[in-house]
C-alpha atoms as a PDB file:
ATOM      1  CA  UNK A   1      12.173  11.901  -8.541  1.00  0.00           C
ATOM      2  CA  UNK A   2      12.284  13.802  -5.437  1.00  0.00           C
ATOM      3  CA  UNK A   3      16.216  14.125  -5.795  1.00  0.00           C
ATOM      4  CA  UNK A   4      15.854  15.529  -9.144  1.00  0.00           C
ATOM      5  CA  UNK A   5      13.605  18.719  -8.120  1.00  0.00           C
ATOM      6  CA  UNK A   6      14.516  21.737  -7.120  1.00  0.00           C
ATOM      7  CA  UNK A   7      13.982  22.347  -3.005  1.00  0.00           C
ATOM      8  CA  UNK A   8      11.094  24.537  -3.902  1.00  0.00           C
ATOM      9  CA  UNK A   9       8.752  22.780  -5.491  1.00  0.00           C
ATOM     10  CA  UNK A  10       5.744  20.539  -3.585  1.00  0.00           C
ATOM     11  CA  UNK A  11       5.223  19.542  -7.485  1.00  0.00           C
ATOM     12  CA  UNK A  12       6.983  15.338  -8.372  1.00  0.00           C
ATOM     13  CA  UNK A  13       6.521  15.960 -11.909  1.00  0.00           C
ATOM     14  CA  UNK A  14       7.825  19.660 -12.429  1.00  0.00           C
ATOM     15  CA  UNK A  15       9.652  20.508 -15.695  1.00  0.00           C
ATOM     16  CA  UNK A  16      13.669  19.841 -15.014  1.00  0.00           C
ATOM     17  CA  UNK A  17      15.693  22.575 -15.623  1.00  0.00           C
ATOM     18  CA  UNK A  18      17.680  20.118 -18.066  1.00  0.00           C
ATOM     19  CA  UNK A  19      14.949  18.387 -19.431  1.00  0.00           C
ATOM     20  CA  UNK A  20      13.383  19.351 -22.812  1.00  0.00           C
ATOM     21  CA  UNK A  21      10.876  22.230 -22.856  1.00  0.00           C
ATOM     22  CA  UNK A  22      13.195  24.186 -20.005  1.00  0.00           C
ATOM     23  CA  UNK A  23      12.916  27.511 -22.880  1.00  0.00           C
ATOM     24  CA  UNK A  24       9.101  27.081 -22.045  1.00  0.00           C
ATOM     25  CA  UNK A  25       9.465  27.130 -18.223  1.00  0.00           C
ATOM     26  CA  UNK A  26       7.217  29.562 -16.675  1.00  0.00           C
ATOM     27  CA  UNK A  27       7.866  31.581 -13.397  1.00  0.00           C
ATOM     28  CA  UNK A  28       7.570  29.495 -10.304  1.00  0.00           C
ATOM     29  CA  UNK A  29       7.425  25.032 -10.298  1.00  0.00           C
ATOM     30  CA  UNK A  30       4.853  23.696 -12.935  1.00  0.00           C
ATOM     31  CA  UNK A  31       3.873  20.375 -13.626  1.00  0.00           C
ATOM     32  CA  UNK A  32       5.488  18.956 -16.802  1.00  0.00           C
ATOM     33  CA  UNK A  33       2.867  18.228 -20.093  1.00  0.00           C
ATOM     34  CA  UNK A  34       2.273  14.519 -20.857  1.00  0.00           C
ATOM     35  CA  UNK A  35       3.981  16.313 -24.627  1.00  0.00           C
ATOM     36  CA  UNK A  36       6.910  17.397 -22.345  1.00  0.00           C
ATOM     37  CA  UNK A  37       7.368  13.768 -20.597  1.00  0.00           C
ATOM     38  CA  UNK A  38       7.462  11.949 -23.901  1.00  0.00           C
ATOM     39  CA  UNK A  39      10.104  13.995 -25.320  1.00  0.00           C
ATOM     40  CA  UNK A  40      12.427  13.593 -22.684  1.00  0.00           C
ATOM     41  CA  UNK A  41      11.190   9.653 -22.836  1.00  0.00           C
ATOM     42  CA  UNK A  42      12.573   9.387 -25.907  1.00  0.00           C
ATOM     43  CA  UNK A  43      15.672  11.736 -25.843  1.00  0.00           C
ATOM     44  CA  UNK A  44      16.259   9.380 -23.190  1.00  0.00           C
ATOM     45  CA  UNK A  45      16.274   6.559 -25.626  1.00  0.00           C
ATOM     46  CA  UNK A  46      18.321   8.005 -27.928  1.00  0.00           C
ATOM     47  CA  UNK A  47      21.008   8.963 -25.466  1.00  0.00           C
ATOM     48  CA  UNK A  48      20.924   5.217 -24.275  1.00  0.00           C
ATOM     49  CA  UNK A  49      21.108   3.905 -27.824  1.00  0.00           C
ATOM     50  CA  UNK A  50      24.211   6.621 -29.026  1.00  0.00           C
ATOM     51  CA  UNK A  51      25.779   5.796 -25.750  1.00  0.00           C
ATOM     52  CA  UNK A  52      25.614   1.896 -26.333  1.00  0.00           C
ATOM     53  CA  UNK A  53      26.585   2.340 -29.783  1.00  0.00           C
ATOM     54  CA  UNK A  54      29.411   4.554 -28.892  1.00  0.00           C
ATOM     55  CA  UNK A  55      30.813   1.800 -26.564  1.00  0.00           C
ATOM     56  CA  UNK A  56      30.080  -1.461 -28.519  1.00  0.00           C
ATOM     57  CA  UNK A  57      27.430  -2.079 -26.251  1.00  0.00           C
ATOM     58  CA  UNK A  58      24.845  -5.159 -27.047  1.00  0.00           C
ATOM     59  CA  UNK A  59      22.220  -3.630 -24.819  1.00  0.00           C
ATOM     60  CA  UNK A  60      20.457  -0.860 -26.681  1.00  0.00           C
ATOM     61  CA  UNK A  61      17.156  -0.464 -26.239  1.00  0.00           C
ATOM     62  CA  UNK A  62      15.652  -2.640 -29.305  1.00  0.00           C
ATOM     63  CA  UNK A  63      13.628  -1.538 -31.798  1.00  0.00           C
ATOM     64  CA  UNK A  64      10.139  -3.166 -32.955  1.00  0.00           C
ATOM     65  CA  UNK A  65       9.498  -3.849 -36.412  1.00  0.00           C
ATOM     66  CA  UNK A  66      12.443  -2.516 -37.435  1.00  0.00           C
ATOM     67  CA  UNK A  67      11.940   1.190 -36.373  1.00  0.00           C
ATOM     68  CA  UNK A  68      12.416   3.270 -33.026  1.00  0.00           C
ATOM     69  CA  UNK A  69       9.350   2.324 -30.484  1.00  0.00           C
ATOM     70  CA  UNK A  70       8.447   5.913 -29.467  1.00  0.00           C
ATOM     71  CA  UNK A  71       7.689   5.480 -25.930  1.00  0.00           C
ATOM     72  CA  UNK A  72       4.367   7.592 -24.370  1.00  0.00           C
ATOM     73  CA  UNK A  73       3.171   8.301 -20.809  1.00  0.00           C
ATOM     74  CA  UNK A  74       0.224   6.180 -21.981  1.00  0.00           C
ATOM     75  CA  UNK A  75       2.224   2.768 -22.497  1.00  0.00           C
ATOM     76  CA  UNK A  76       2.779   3.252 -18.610  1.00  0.00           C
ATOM     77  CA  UNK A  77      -0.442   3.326 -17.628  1.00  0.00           C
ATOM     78  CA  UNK A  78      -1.050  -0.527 -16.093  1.00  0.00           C
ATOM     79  CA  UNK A  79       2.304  -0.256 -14.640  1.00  0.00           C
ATOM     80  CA  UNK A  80       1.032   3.111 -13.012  1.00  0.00           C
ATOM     81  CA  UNK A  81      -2.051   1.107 -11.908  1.00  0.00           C
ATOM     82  CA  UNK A  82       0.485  -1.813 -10.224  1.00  0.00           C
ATOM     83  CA  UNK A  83       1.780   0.533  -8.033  1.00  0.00           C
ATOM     84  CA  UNK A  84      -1.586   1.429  -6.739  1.00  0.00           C
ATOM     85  CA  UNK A  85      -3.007  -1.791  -6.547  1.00  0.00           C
ATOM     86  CA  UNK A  86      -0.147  -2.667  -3.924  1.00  0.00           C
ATOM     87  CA  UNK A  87      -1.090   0.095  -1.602  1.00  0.00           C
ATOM     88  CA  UNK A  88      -3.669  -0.013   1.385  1.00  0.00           C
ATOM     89  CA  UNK A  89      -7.574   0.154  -0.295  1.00  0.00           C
ATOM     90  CA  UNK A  90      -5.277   0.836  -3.470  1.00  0.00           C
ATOM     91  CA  UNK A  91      -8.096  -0.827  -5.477  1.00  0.00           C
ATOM     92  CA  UNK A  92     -10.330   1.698  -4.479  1.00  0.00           C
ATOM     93  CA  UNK A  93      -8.103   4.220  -5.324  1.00  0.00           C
ATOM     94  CA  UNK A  94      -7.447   2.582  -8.619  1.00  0.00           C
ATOM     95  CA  UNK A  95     -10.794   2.492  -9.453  1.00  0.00           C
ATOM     96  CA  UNK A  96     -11.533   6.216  -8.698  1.00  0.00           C
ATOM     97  CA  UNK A  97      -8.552   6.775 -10.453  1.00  0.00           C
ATOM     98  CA  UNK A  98      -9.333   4.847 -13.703  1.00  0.00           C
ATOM     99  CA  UNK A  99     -13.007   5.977 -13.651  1.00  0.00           C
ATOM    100  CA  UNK A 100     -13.614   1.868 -13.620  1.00  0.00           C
ATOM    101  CA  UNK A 101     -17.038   0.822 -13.214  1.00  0.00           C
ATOM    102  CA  UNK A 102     -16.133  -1.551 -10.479  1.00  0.00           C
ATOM    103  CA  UNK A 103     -13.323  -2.312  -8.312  1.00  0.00           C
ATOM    104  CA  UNK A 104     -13.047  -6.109  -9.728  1.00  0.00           C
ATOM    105  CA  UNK A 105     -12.419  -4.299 -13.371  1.00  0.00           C
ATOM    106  CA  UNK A 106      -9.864  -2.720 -12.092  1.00  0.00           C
ATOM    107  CA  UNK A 107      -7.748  -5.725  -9.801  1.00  0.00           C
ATOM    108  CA  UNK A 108      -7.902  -7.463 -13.368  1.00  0.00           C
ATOM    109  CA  UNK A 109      -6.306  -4.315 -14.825  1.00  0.00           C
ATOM    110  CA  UNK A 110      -3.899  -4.255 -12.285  1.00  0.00           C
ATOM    111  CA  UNK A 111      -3.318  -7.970 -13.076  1.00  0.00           C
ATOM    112  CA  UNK A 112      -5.460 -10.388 -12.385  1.00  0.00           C
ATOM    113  CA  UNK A 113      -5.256 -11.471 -16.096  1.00  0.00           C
ATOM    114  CA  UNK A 114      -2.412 -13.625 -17.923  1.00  0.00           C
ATOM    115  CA  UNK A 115       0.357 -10.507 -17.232  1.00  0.00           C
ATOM    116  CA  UNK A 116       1.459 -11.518 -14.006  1.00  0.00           C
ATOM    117  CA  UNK A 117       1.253  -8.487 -12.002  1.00  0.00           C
ATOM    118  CA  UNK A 118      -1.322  -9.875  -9.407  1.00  0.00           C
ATOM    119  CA  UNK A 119       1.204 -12.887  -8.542  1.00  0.00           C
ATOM    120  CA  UNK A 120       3.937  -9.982  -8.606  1.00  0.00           C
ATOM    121  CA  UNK A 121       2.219  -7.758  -5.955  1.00  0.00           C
ATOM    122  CA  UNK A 122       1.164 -10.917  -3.653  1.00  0.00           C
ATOM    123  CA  UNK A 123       4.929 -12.425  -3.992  1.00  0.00           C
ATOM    124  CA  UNK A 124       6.193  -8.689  -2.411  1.00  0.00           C
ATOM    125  CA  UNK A 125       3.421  -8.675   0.169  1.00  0.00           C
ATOM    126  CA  UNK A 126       4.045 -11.923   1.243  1.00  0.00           C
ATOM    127  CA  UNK A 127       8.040 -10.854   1.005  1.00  0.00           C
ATOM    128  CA  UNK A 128       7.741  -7.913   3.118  1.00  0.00           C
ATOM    129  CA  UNK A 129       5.341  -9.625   5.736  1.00  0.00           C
ATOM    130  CA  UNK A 130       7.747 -11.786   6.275  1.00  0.00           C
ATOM    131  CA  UNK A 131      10.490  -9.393   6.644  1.00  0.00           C
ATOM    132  CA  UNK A 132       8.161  -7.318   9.371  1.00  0.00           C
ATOM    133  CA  UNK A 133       7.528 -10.379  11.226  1.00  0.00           C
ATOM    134  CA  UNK A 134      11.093 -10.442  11.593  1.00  0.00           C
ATOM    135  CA  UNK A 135      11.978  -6.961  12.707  1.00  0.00           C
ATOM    136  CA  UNK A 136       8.912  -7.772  15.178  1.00  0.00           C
ATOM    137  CA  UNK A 137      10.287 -10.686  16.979  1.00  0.00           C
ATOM    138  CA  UNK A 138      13.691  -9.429  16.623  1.00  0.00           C
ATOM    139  CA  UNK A 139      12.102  -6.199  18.836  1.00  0.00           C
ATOM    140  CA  UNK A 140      10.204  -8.173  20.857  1.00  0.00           C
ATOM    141  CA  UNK A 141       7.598  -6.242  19.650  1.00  0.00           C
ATOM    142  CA  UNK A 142       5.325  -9.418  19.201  1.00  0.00           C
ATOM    143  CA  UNK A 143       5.095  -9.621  23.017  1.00  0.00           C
ATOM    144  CA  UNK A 144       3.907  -6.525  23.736  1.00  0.00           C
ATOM    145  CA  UNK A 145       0.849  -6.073  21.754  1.00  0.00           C
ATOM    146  CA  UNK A 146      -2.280  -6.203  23.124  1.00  0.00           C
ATOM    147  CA  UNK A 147      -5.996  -6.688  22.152  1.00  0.00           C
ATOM    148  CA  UNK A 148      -8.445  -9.547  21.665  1.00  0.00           C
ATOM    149  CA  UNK A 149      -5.699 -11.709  19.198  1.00  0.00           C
ATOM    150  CA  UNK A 150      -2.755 -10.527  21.272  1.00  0.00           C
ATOM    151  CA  UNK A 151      -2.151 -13.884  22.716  1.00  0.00           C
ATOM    152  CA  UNK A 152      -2.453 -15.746  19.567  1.00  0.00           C
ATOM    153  CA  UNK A 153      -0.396 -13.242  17.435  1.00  0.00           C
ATOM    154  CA  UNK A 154       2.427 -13.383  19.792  1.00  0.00           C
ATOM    155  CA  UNK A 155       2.054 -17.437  19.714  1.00  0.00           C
ATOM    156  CA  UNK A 156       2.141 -17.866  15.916  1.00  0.00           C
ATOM    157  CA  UNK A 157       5.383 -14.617  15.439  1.00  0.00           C
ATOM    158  CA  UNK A 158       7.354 -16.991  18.224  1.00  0.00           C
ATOM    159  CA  UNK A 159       6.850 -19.794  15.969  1.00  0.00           C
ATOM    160  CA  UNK A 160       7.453 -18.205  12.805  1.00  0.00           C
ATOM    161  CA  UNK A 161      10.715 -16.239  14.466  1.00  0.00           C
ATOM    162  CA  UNK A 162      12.010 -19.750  15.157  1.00  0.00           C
ATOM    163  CA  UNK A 163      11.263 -21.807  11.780  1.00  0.00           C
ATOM    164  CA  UNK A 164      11.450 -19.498   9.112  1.00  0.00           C
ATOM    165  CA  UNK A 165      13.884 -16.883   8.030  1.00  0.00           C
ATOM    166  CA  UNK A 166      13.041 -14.189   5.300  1.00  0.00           C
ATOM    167  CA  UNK A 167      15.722 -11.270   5.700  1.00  0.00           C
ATOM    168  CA  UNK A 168      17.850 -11.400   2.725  1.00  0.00           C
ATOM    169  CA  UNK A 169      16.397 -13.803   0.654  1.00  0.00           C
ATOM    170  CA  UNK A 170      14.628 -13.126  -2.906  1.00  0.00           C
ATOM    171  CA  UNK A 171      11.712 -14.962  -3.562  1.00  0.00           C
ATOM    172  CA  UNK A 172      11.308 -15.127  -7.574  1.00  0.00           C
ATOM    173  CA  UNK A 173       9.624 -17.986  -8.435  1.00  0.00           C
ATOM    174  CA  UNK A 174       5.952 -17.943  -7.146  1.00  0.00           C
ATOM    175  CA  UNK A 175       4.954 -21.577  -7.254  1.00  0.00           C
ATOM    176  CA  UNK A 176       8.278 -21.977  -4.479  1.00  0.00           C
ATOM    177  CA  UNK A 177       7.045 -18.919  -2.538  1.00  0.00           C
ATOM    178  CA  UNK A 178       3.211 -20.429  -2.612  1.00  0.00           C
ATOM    179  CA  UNK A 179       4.734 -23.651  -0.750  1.00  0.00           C
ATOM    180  CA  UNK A 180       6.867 -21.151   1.524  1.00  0.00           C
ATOM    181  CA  UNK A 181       4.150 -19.356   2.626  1.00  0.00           C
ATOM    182  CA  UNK A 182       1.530 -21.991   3.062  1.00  0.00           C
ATOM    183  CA  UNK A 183       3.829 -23.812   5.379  1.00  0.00           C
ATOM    184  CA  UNK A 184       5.125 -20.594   7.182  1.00  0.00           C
ATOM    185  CA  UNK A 185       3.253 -18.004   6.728  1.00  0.00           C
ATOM    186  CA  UNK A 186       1.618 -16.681  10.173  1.00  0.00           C
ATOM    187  CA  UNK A 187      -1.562 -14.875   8.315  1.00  0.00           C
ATOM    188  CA  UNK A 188      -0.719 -11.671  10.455  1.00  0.00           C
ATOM    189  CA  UNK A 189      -1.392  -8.379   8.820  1.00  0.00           C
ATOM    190  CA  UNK A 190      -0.275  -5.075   9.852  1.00  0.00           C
ATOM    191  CA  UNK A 191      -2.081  -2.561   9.107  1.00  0.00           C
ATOM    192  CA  UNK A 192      -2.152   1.576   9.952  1.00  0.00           C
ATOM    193  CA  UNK A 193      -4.821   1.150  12.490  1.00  0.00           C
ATOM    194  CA  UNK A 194      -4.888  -2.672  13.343  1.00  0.00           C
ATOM    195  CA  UNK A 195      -2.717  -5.927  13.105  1.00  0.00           C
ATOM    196  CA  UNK A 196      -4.999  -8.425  11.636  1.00  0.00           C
ATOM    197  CA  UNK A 197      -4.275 -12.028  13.383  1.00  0.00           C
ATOM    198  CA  UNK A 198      -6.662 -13.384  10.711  1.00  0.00           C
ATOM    199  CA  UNK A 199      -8.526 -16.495  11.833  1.00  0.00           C
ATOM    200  CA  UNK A 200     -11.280 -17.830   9.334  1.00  0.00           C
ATOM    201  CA  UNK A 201     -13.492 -18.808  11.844  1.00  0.00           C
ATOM    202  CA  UNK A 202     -13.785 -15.035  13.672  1.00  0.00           C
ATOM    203  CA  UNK A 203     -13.488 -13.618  10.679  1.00  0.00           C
ATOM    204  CA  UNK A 204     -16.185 -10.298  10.415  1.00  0.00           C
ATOM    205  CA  UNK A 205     -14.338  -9.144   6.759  1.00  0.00           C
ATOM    206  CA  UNK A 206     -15.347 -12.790   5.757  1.00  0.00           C
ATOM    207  CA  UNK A 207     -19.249 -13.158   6.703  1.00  0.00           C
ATOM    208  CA  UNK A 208     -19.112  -9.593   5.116  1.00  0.00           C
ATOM    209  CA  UNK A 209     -17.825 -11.016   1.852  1.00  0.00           C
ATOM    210  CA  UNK A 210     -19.511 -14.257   1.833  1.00  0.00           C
ATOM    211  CA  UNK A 211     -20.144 -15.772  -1.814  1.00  0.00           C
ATOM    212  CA  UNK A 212     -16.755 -14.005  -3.360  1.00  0.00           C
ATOM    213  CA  UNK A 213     -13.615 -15.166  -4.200  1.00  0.00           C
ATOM    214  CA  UNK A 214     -11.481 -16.207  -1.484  1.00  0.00           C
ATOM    215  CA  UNK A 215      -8.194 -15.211  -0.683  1.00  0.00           C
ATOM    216  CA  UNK A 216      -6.230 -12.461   1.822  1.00  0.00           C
ATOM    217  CA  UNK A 217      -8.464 -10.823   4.431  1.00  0.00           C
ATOM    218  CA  UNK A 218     -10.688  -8.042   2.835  1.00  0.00           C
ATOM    219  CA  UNK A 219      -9.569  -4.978   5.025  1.00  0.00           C
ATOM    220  CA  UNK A 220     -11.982  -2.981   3.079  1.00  0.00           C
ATOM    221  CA  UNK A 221     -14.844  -4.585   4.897  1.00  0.00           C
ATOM    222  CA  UNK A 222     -13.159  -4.865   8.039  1.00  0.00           C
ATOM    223  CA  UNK A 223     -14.702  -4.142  11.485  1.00  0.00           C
ATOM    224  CA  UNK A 224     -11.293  -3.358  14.011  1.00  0.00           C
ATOM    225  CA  UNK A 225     -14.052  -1.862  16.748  1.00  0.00           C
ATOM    226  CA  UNK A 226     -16.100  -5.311  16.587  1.00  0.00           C
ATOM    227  CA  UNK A 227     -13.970  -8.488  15.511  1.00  0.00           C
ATOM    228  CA  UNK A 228     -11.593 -11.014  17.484  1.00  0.00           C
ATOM    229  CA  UNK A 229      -9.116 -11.152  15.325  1.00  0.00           C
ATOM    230  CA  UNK A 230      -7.830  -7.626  16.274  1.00  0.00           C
ATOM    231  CA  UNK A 231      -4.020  -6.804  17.737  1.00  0.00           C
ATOM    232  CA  UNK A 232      -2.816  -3.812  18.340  1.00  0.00           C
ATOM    233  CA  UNK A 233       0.614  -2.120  18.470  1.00  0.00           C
ATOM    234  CA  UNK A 234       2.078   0.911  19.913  1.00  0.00           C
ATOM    235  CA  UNK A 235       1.865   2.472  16.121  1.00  0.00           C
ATOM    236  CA  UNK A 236      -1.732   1.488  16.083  1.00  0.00           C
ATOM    237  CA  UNK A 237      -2.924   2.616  19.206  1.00  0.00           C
ATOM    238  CA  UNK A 238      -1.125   5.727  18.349  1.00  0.00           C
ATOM    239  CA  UNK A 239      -2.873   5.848  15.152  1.00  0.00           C
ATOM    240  CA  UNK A 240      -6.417   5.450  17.178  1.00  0.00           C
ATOM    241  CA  UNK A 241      -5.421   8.554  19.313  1.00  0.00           C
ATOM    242  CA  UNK A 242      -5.090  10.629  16.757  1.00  0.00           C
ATOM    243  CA  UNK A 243      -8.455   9.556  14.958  1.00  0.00           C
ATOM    244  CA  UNK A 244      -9.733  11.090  18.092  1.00  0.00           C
ATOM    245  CA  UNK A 245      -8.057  13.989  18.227  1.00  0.00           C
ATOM    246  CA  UNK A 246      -8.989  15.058  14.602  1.00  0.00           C
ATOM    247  CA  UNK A 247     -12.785  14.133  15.656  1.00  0.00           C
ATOM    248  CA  UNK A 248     -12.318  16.455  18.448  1.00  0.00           C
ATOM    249  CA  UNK A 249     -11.238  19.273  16.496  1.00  0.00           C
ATOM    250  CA  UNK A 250     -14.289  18.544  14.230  1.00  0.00           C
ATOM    251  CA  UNK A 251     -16.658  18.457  17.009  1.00  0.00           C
ATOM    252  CA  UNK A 252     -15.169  21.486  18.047  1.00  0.00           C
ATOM    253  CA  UNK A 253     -15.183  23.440  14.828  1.00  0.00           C
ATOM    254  CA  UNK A 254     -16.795  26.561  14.383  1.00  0.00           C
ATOM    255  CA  UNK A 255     -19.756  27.332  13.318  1.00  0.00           C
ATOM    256  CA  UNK A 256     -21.221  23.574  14.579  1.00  0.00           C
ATOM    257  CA  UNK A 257     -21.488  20.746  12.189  1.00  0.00           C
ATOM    258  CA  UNK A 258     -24.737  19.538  11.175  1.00  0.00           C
ATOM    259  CA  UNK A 259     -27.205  17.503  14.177  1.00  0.00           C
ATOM    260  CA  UNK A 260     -26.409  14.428  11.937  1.00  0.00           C
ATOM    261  CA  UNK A 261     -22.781  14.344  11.690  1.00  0.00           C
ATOM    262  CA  UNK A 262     -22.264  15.606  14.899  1.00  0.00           C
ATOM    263  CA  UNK A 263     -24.096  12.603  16.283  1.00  0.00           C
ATOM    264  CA  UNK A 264     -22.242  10.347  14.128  1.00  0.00           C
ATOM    265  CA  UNK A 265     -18.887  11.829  15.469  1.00  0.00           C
ATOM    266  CA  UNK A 266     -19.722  11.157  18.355  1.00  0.00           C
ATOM    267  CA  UNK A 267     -21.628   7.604  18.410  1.00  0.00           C
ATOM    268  CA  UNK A 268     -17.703   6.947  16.547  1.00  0.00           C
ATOM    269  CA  UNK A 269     -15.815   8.870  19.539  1.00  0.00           C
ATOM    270  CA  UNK A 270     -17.506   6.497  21.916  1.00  0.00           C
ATOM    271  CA  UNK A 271     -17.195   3.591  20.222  1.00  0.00           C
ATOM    272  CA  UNK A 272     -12.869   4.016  19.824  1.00  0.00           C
ATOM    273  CA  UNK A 273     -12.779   5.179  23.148  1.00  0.00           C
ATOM    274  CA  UNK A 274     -14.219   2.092  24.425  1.00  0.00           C
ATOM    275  CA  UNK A 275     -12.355  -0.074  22.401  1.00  0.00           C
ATOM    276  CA  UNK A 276      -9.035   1.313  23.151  1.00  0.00           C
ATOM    277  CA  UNK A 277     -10.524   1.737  27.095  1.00  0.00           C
ATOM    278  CA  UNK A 278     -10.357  -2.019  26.668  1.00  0.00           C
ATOM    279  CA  UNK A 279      -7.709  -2.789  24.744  1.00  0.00           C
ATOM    280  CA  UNK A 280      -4.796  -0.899  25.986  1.00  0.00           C
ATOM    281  CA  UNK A 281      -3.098  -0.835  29.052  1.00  0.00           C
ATOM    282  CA  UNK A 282      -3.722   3.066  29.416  1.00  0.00           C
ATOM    283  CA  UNK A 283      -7.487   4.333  29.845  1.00  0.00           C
ATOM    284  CA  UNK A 284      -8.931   6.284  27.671  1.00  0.00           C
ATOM    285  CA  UNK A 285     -11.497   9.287  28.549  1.00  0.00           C
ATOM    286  CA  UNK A 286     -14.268   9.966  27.040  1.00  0.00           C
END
């Protein structure tokens, strides 16, 4: 999608100067109408259905009930939430996004149900963990993190570096990938600010979630300043630093912030300086 704008526009979904509604186009990049996307949805399916009739081609797009399906943004709209579901806090997100009532409303919209998307998104996850953990030990990057779990990350990465290899294999039947991953899998996590070495018994995400469903580590109630099952790496020490540079320039903004959040900016300045003070090789000042 980026490829198909022109280098001026900030805007994903702009109108394409070859797409229908181009006679409409207004001065400067505008985002294309939902009207605008399903036309060219379904010019698109006619040009794929001429084209394969043209060529003697079995593969047309089919239609249902006898007559063209006329495709809309809207029939989209749980693969749209899929996408966001696999990102960081995506449920969150999702949920915001949906205007759900609850974040468990929308995981099962995202496909907790019968559809298969919630195996889909764990089978990548557990696909591109395993490909990291790879590229780490390949890097030696597994012996130099550091932290409370820094011992015990680079322990279980060793292991996995030595019985398991991911790269360029494709996982596609999840009951085979379930036994994969239960006999290899090194539950580490990386994550923008931490690497989760996740050990049940340390686990703060878990006393915080206590009575739900089990499952992956709940890094929406994780506590990186406070629990033992923290690692960090160069990226995520990196990442800390610049949490405290943007609370600097807060603290420093003019005119001053309310007593409250100033105080709380602060009390949260402390408390990453003193973590990273001593959990990094390199002291931090206060």
């Amino acid at each position: 999608m980026e490829m198909l704008q022109p280098p001026d526009t900030d805007i994903l979904f702009t109108r394409l100067p070859h797409g229908y509604g181009t006679r409409h186009r207004v001065r400067g990049a505008t985002a294309m109408l939902n009207s605008t996307t399903n036309e060219n949805l379904n010019h698109f399916v006619a040009w794929v259905n001429a084209y394969c009739d043209q060529h003697g081609r079995g593969d047309a797009i089919p239609a249902v009930n006898g007559r063209t399906f006329r495709l809309m943004t809207s029939h989209f709209r749980r693969t749209l939430a899929w996408f966001i579901a696999r990102r960081p806090n995506g449920s969150i997100a999702g949920a915001l996004q949906y205007r759900h009532h609850g974040i468990q409303i929308f995981e099962g919209y995202a496909g907790t149900s019968d559809s298969g998307f919630r195996a889909e998104v764990e089978s990548e996850q557990a696909l591109a963990r395993g490909e990291h953990y790879l590229a780490m030990v390949d890097a030696h990057e597994h012996t130099e993190l550091t932290g409370p779990a820094a011992a015990e990350a680079a322990r279980r990465l060793e292991g996995f570096g030595h019985r398991a290899r991911f790269q360029g294999i494709v996982i596609t039947d999840i009951r085979r990938l379930k036994r994969i991953m239960g006999r290899e899998d090194p539950a580490v996590y990386p994550g923008t600010y931490i690497t989760c070495v996740h050990d049940h018994s340390k686990a703060l995400c878990e006393r915080a979630r206590r009575g739900r469903s089990e499952g992956l580590p709940d890094h929406g109630e994780c506590q990186p300043l406070a629990c033992r099952n923290v690692a960090l790496t160069s990226s995520n020490t990196q990442a800390w630093r610049s949490e405290l540079d943007r609370i600097d320039q807060r603290l420093a903004a003019r005119p001053p912030l309310p007593p409250l959040m100033q105080h709380r900016l602060e009390s949260r300045r402390a408390d990453i300086t003193t973590f990273l003070s001593r959990n990094t090789s390199t002291p931090e000042t206060a």
